[in-house]
Protein backbone atom coordinates (compact mmCIF):
# COMPACT_ATOMS: atom_id res chain seq x y z
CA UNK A 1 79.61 97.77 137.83
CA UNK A 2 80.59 98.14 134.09
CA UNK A 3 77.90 99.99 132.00
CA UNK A 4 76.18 98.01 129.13
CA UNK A 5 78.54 99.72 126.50
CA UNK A 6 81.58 99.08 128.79
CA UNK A 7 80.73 95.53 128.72
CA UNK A 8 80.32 95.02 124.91
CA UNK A 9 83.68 96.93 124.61
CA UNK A 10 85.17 94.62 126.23
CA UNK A 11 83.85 91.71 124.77
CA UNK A 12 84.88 93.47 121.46
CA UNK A 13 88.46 93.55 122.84
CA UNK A 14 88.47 89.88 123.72
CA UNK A 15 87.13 89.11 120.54
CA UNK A 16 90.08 90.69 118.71
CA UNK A 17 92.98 91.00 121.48
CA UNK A 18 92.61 88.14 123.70
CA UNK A 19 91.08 86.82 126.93
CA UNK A 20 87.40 86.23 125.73
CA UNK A 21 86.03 82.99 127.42
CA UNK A 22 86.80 80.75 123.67
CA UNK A 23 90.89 81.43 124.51
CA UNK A 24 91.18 82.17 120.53
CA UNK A 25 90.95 85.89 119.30
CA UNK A 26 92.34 87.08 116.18
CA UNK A 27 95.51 88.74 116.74
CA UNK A 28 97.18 85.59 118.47
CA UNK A 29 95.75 83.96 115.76
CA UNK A 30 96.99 85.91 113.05
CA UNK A 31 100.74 86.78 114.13
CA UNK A 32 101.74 83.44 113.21
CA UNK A 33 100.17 83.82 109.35
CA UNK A 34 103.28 84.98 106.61
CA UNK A 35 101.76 86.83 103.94
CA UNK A 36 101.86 84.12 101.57
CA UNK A 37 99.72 82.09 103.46
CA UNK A 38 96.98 85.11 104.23
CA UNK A 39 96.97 84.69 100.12
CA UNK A 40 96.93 80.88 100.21
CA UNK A 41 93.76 79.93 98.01
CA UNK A 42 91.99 76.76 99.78
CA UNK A 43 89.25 74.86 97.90
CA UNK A 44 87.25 77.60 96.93
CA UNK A 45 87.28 79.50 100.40
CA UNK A 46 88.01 82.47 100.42
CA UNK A 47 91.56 83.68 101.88
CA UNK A 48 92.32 85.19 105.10
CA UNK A 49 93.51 88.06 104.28
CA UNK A 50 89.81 88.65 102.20
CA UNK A 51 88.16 87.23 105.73
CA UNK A 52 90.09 89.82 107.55
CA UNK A 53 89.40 92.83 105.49
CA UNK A 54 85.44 91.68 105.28
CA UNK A 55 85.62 91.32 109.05
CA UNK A 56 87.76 94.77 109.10
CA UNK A 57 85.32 96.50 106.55
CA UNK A 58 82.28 96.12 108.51
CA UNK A 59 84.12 97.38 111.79
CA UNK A 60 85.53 100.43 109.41
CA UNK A 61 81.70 101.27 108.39
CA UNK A 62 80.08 101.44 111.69
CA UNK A 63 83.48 103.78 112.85
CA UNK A 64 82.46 105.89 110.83
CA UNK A 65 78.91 105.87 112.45
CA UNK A 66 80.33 106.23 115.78
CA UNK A 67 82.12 109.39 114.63
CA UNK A 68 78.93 110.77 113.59
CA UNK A 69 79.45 110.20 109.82
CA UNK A 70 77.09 108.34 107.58
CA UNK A 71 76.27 104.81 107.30
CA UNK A 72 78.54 104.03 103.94
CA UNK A 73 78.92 100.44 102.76
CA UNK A 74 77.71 97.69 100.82
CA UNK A 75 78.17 93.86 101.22
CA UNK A 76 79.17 93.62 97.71
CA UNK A 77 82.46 95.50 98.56
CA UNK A 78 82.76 93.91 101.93
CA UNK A 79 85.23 90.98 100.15
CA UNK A 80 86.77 93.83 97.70
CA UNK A 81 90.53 93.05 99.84
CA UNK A 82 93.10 95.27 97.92
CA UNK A 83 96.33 93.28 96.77
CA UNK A 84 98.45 91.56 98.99
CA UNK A 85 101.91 91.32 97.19
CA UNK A 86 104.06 91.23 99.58
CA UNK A 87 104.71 91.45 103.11
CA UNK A 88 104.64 95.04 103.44
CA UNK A 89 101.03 94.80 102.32
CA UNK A 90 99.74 92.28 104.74
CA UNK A 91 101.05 94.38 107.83
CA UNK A 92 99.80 97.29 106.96
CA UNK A 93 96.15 95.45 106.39
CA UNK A 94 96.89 94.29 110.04
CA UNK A 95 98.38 97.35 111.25
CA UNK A 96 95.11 99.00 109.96
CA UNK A 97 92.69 96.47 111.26
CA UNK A 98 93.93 96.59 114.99
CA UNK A 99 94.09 100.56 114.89
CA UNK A 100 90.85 101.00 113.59
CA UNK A 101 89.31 97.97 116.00
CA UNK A 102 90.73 99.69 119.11
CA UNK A 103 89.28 103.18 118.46
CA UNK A 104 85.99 101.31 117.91
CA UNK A 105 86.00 99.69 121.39
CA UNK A 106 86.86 103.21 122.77
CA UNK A 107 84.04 104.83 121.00
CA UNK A 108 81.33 102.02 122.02
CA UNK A 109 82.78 101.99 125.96
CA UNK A 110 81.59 106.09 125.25
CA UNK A 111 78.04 105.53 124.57
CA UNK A 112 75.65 105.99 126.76
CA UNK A 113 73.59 102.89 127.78
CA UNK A 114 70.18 104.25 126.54
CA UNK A 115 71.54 105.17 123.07
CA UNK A 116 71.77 101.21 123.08
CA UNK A 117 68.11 100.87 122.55
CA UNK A 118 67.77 103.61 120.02
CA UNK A 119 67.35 103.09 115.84
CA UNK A 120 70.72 102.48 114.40
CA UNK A 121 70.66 104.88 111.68
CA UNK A 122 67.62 103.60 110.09
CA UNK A 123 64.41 101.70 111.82
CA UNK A 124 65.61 98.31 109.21
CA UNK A 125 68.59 97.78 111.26
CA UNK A 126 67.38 97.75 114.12
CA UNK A 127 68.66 99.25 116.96
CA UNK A 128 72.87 100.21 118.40
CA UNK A 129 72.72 96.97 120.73
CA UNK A 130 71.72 94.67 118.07
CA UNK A 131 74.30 96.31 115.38
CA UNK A 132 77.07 96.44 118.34
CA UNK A 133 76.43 92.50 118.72
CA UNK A 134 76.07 91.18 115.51
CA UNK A 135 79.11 92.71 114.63
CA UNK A 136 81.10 90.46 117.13
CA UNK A 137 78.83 87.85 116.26
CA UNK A 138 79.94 87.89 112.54
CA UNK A 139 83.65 88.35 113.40
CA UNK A 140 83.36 85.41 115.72
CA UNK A 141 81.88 83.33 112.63
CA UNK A 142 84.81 84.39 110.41
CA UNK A 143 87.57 83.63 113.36
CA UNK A 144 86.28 80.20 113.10
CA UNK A 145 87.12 79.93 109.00
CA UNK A 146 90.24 81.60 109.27
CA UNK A 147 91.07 79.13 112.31
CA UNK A 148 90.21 75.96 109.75
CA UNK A 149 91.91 78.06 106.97
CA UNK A 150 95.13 78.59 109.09
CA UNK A 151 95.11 74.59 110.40
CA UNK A 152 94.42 73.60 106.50
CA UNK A 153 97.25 75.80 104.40
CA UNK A 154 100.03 74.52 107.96
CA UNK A 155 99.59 71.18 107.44
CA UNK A 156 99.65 71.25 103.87
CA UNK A 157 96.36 70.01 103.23
């Protein structure tokens, strides 16, 4: 039986790589977005390319964590996406995101199940578990935007 840690690594995987229970992840679902379109202002959502650094900077935050560096970030800079000018830019965002997601789901399959439980970093955040979640949780919530973002800049709308 997978440990606790195993299983949210997984699920972390799914999220991003494929084969979690919704059949839509992000990579499959951004290999078919051209940099233009990552830039593509709808309404005034914001872009994919901003949803997928904001996604990528929380992920890039609690790596650092789980190298046993300090808990660095603010929300304010969460949506700070550097320029995307060209298509050189937007795959190395990508090629960025997927490295850094993949050593993340290495380092959580690491942890030891009762570290789960413990105070991530500080008693307000609650504990590992709840942080390891909730950051699936809010990349699920984005994959759903840039899904409707994606559907909206294709058919022109």
């Amino acid at each position: 039986m997978m440990k606790c840690s195993q299983q949210i690594a997984a699920h972390f995987r799914q999220l991003y790589f494929g084969g979690n229970w919704t059949w839509v992840n992000l990579k499959d679902t951004l290999k078919e977005i051209s940099w233009e379109q990552a830039i593509t202002k709808v309404q005034d959502f914001n872009t994919i390319a901003v949803l997928v650094y904001h996604i990528s900077y929380y992920v890039t935050v609690q790596l650092k964590v789980l190298k046993g560096g300090n808990l660095e970030g603010t929300d304010k800079d969460s949506f700070n996406c550097p320029p995307i000018q060209a298509a050189a830019d937007w795959e190395a965002l990508l090629s960025k995101t997927w490295q850094e997601w993949e050593e993340y789901a290495a380092l959580v399959e690491q942890l030891p199940d009762p570290q789960l439980e413990e105070v991530f970093v500080m008693e307000k955040y609650g504990s590992w578990h709840r942080n390891l979640m909730g950051l699936i949780e809010h990349a699920h919530y984005h994959l759903g935007q840039i899904v409707m973002l994606k559907k909206m800049i294709q058919s022109g709308e």
